[in-house]
Each structure stands twice: as C-alpha cells, then as structure tokens.
Protein backbone atom coordinates (compact mmCIF):
# COMPACT_ATOMS: atom_id res chain seq x y z
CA UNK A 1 0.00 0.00 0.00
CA UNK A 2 1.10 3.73 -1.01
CA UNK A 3 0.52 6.73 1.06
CA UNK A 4 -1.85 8.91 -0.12
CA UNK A 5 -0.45 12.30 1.39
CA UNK A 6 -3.07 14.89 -0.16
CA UNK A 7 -5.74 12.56 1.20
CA UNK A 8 -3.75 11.71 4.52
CA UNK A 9 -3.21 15.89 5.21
CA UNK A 10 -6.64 16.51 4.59
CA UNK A 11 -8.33 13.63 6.58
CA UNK A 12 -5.89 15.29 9.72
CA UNK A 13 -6.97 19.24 9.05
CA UNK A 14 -11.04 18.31 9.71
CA UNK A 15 -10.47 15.91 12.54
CA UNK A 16 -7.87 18.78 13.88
CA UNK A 17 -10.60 21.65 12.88
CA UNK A 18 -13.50 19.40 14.66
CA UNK A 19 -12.26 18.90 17.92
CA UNK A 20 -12.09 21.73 20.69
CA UNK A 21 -9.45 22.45 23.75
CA UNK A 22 -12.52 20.49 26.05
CA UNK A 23 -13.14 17.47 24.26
CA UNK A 24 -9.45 16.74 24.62
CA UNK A 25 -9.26 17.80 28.32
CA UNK A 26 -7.47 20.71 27.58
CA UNK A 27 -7.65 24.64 28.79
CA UNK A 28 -9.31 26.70 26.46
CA UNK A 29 -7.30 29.96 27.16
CA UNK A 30 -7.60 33.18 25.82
CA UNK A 31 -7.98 34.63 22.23
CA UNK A 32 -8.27 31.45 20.22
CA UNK A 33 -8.24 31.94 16.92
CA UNK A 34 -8.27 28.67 15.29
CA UNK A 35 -11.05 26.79 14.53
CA UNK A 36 -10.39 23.59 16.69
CA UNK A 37 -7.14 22.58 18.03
CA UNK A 38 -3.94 24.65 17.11
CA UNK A 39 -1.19 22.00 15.38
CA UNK A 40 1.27 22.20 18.17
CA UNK A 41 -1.83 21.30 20.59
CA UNK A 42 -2.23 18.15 18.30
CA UNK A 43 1.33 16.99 18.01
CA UNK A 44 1.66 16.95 22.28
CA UNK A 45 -1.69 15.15 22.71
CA UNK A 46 0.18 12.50 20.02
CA UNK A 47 3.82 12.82 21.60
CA UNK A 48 5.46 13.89 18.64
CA UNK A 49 6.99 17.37 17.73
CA UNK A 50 5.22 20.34 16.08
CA UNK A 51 7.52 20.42 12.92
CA UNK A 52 6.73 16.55 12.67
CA UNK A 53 2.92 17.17 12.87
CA UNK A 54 2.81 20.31 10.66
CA UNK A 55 4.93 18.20 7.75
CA UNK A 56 1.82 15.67 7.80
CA UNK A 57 -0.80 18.13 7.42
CA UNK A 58 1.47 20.20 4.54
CA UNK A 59 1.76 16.66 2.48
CA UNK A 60 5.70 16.96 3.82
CA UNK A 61 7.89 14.66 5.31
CA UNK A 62 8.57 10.82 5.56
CA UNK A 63 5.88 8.55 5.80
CA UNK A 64 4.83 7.82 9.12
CA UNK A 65 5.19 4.22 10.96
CA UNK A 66 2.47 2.02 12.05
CA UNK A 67 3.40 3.52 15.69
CA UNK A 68 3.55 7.01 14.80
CA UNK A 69 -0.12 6.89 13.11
CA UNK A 70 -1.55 4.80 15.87
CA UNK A 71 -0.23 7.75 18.38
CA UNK A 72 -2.23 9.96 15.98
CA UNK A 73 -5.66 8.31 16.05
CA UNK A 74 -5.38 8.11 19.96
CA UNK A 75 -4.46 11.74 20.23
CA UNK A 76 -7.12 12.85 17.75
CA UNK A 77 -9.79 10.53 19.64
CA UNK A 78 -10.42 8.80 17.02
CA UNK A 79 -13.42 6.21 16.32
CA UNK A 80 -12.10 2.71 15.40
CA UNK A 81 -13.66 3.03 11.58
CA UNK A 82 -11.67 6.62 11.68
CA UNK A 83 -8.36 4.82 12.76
CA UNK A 84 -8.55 2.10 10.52
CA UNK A 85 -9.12 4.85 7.48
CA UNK A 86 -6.19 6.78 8.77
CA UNK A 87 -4.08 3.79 8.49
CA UNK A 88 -4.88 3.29 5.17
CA UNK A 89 -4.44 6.53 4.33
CA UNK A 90 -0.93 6.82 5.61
CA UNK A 91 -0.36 3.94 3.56
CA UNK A 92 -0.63 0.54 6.18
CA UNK A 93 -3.00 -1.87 6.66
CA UNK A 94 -5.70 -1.33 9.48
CA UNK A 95 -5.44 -3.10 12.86
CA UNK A 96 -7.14 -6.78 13.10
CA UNK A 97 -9.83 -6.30 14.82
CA UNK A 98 -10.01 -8.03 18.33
CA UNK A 99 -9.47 -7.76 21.86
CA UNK A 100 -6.09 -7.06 21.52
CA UNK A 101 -6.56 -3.39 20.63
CA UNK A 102 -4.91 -0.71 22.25
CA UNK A 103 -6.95 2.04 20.75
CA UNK A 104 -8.56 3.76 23.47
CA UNK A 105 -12.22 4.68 22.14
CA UNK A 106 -13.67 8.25 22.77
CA UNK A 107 -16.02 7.77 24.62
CA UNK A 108 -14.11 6.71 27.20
CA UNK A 109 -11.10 9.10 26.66
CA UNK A 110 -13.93 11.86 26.74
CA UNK A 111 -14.40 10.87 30.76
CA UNK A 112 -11.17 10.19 31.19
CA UNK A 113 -10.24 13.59 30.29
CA UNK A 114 -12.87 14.77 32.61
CA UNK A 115 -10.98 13.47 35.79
CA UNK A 116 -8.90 15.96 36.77
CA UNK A 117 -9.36 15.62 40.43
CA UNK A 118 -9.67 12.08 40.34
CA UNK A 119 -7.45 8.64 39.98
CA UNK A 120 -8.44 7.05 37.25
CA UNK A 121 -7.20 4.73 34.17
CA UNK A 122 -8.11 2.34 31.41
CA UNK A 123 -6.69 -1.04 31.35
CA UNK A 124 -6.77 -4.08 28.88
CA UNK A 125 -8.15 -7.53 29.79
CA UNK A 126 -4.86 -8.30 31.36
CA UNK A 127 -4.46 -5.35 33.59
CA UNK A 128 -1.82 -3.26 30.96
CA UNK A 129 -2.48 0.25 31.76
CA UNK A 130 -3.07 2.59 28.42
CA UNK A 131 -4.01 5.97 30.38
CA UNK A 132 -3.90 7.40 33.65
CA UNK A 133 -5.24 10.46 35.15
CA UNK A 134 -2.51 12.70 36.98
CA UNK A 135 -4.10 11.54 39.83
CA UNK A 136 -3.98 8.49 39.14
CA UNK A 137 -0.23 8.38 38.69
CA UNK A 138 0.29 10.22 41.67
CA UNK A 139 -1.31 7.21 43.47
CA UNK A 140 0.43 3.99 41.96
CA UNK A 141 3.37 5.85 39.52
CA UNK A 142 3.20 5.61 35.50
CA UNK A 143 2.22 2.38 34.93
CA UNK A 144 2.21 2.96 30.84
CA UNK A 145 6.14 2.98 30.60
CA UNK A 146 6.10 -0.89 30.81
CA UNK A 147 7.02 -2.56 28.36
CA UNK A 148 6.79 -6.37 27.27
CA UNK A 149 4.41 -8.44 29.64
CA UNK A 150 5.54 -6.09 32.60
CA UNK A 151 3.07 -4.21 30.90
CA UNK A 152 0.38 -6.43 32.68
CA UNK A 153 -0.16 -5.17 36.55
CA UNK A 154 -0.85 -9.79 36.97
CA UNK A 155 1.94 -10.44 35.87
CA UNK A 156 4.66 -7.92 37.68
CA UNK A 157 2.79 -8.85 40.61
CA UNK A 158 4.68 -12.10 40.62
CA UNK A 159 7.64 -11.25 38.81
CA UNK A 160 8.56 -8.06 40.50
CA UNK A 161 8.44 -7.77 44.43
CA UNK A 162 8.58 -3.99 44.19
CA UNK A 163 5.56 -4.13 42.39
CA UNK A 164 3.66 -4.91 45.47
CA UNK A 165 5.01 -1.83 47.42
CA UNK A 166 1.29 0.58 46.86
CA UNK A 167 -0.92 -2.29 48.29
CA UNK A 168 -1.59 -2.99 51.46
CA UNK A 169 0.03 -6.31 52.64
CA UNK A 170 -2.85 -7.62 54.04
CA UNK A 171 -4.39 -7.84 50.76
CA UNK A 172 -1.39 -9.60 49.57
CA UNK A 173 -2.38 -13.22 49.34
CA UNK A 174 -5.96 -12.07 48.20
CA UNK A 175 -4.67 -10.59 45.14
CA UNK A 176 -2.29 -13.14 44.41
CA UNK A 177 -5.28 -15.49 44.27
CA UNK A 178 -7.21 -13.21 42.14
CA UNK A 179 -4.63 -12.24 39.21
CA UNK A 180 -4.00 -15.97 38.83
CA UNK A 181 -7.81 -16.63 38.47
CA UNK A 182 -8.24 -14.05 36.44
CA UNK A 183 -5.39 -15.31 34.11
CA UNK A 184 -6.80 -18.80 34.25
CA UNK A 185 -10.08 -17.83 32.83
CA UNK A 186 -8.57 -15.85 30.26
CA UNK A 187 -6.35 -18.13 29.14
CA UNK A 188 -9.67 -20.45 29.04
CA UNK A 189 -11.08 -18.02 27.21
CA UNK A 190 -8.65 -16.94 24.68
CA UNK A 191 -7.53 -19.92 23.90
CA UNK A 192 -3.43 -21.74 23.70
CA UNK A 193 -0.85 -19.11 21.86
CA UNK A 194 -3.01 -16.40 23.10
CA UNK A 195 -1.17 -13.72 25.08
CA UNK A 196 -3.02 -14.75 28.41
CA UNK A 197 -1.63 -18.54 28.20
CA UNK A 198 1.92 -17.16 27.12
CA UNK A 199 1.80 -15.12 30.48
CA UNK A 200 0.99 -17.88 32.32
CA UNK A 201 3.31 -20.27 30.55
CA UNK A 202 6.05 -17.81 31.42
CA UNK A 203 5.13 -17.27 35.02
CA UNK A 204 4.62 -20.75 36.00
CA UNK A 205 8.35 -21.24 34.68
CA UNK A 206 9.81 -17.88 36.98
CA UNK A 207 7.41 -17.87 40.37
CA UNK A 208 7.11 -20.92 42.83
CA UNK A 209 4.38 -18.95 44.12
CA UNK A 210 2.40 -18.35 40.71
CA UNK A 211 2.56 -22.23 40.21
CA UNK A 212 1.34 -22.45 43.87
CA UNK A 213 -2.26 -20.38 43.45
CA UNK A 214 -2.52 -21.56 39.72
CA UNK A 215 -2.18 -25.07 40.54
CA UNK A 216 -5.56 -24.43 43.15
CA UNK A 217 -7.72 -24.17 39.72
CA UNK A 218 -9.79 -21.13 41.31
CA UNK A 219 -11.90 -19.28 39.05
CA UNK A 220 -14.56 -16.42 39.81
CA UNK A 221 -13.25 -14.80 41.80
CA UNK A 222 -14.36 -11.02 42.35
CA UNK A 223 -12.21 -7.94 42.82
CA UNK A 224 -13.04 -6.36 46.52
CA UNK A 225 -15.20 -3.12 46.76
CA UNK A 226 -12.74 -1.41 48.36
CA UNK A 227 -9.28 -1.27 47.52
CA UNK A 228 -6.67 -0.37 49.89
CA UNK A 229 -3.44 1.65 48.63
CA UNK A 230 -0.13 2.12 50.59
CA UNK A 231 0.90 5.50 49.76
CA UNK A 232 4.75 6.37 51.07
CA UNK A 233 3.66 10.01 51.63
CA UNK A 234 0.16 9.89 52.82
CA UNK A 235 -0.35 6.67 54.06
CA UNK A 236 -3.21 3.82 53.60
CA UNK A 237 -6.03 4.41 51.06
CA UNK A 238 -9.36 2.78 51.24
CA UNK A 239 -10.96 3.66 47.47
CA UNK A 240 -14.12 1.71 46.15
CA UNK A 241 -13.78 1.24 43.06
CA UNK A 242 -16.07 1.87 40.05
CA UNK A 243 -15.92 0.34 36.24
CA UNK A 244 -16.67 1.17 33.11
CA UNK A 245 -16.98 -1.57 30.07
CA UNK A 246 -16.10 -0.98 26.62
CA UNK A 247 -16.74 -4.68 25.39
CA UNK A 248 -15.88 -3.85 21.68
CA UNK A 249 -12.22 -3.65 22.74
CA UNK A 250 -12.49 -5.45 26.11
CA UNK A 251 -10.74 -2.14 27.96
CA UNK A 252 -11.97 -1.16 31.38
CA UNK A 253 -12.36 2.39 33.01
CA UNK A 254 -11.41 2.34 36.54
CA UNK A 255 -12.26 5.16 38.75
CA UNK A 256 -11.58 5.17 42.63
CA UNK A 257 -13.38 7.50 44.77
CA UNK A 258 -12.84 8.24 48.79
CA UNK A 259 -16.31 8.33 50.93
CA UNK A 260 -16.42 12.05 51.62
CA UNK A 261 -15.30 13.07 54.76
CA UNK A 262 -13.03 9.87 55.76
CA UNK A 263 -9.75 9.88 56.48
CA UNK A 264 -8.73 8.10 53.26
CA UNK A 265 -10.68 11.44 51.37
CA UNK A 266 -8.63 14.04 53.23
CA UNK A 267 -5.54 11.95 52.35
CA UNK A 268 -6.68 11.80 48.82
CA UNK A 269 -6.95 15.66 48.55
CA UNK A 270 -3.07 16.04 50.28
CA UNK A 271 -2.06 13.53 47.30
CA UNK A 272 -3.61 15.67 44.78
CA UNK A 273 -1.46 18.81 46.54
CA UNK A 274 1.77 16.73 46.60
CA UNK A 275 1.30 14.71 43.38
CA UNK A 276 4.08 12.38 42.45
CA UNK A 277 6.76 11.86 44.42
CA UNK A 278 8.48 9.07 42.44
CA UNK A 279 10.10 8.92 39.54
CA UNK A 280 9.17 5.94 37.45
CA UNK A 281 6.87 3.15 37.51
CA UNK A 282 5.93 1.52 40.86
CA UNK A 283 3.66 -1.34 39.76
C-alpha cells in the first residue's frame, strides 16, 4: 500500500478543525483563533513534535510508521472506523480487529479527560495500563512505561516484588489469588498461543508462588469493593472502586473515589497537593 499524502493531510486538518481544547481535556485559554485545536496542541496530545505534525498536514515529510499513526488516532480521539481509514491513508494496513486493541475509544477518553481531580485509568483484559489520570499516577506511579508483559499489573505482581510496594500487605495473598484466576479464565477463554496462556506459561516457569495459586484451579473470583493503597507520603487508602466496560475492545475504566469526609478522602486531597513523588513506575 502507497501513502496517499493529499488525502492523509486533509483527513488530519477536519479531525484537527472538529475537535475543541474540552473534548481533549485541555484549557481553552484566551484569544483562540483557530477553529479547533492549534497543530502544536495536536502533536503533544500524540507525543510527537510540532515540525513533525505540521509536515503531515502540509503533504511533507517521511511517511509515518504504524506507531507514529496509531499515536495519531489516539491523540485525535479517534473512532475505530476513523483509525482504521487513517491507516490506510498513511499507507498501512488497518489493525485486526479483536481484543487485543490498544486504541482507546472516545467515549471513554472523553471521561477520562474529565478526571482531573480524580485517579483514574483504562486497562486491557490483562491489567496493561493505556491511560492514567494525573491523579492516578500520583497514586500507583506511570504504569504505561512498561514494556513487554511487565506491561500487565498480573503479571509484575509475581515477577517483581517492588511491584507490590502501593498495596496494602494484608491484601497480599488475596490478590495473588485473584490475578492468577483471572489469568486462568482468560487463558480459558482466549484460547493456547493467546497472550493470556503465554503469560501464564512464562510465570509458572519464573514464580514458585504463581505455580502455587494456579495449581488451586480457582476461578470467579471477584475484585473487593474497596481497595486499599499504601501511599509512602500519605499513608493507607481505602478507594471503592467503580468500572466502566467498553466490550468492543475489552478495555476497562477504573475510577476510585474516597467516601467524603473519611480519612482516606482528606488523604486523597493532600495527594492531589503533593502529586508524584516518584520517579518511574511503581507497579
């Protein structure tokens, strides 16, 4: 497939000229005078630079990789139908459609972006985190710079003692239990050479512990109500937990939420004061 860079530049000015500073989550400031988004606005919602962006939109420049036009369609919210276009346009075949999509959709970026005072993130099916609220990293760190299957919260849990460190350890051998069920019926569910039963392949070769819980054959088993966070500057967390399906894509919305006036609120609002205090993922 060719690039088609008159169609390409075009396709990128209207999504560009449709979308406004709050549909994006960002300030609208003062004396806008472009319609929509300004270019440079664009190019740091897709983590590229300005003079890259611009190029695209002026027919310019090299033709952009599969990872540089998926950044695109995430940072112009695209629709699935809209990103598969734009990847044709820029010359690539569109994504196979499946669960394995890390397209965020709108919808839920359009909520997401509404969060500001709030932890929040999306995850996949097995636990990979694809956005975070400030918030939300100020609570457990950046969990998008994974890469590889540390990606998936299940399986650092038992590959990576550290990862543990934000829980509290009383919950310990409760979520143990629970990431391996949850992997079990995945893998069930997604069959041999899917990317659950390669996680659990690999983990019952590394942890004594994963083989331990795996080997019990649980299954159904329910995440808690309330989750309970060990903060190393504010302390202990307890945040119910609310979820939002997109079953198209199988990602998950997670929102946590303090009861107002409890201790774990008022040490929710000092986090959102502080905000991160480490540098790099914590699991």
């Amino acid at each position: 497939m060719t690039i088609d860079r008159a169609g390409l530049a075009e396709f990128l000015r209207r999504r560009r000229s449709a979308l406004q500073p709050d549909d994006v989550g960002l300030p609208r400031g003062q004396r806008r005078r472009t319609t929509g988004l300004r270019r440079e606005e664009v190019a740091g919602l897709c983590h590229m630079s300005t003079d890259y962006y611009s190029r695209l939109e002026q027919e310019r420049g090299p033709q952009p990789s599969e990872q540089m036009v998926a950044a695109i369609a995430q940072g112009l919210h695209l629709s699935l139908a809209e990103r598969d276009h734009l990847f044709r346009l820029a010359g690539h075949r569109a994504p196979v459609p499946g669960t394995g999509s890390e397209h965020v959709s709108p919808g839920l970026l359009r909520i997401l972006d509404r969060l500001t005072d709030t932890p929040a993130e999306v995850v996949t099916e097995l636990g990979e985190t694809l956005r975070q609220t400030p918030l939300g990293v100020a609570l457990v760190g950046d969990l998008t710079a994974y890469r590889g299957p540390e990606r998936s919260l299940g399986y650092r849990w038992f590959s990576d003692p550290a990862s543990r460190a934000r829980y509290a350890p009383e919950e310990h051998a409760f979520l143990s239990r629970l990431f391996a069920s949850g992997l079990r019926e995945l893998t069930a569910l997604r069959g041999p050479g899917s990317r659950a039963a390669q996680l659990a392949d690999d983990l019952l070769a590394r942890s004594e512990e994963f083989r331990r819980v795996w080997d019990a054959h649980e299954v159904g088993l329910a995440p808690r109500d309330t989750k309970r966070f060990l903060h190393p500057e504010v302390g202990l967390l307890e945040l119910s937990c609310q979820s939002l399906l997109d079953p198209e894509q199988s990602h998950r919305l997670l929102v946590y939420t303090a009861a107002p006036g409890s201790e774990s609120h008022e040490r929710l609002r000092l986090l959102s004061v502080i905000g991160e205090t480490v540098l790099g993922p914590t699991g």
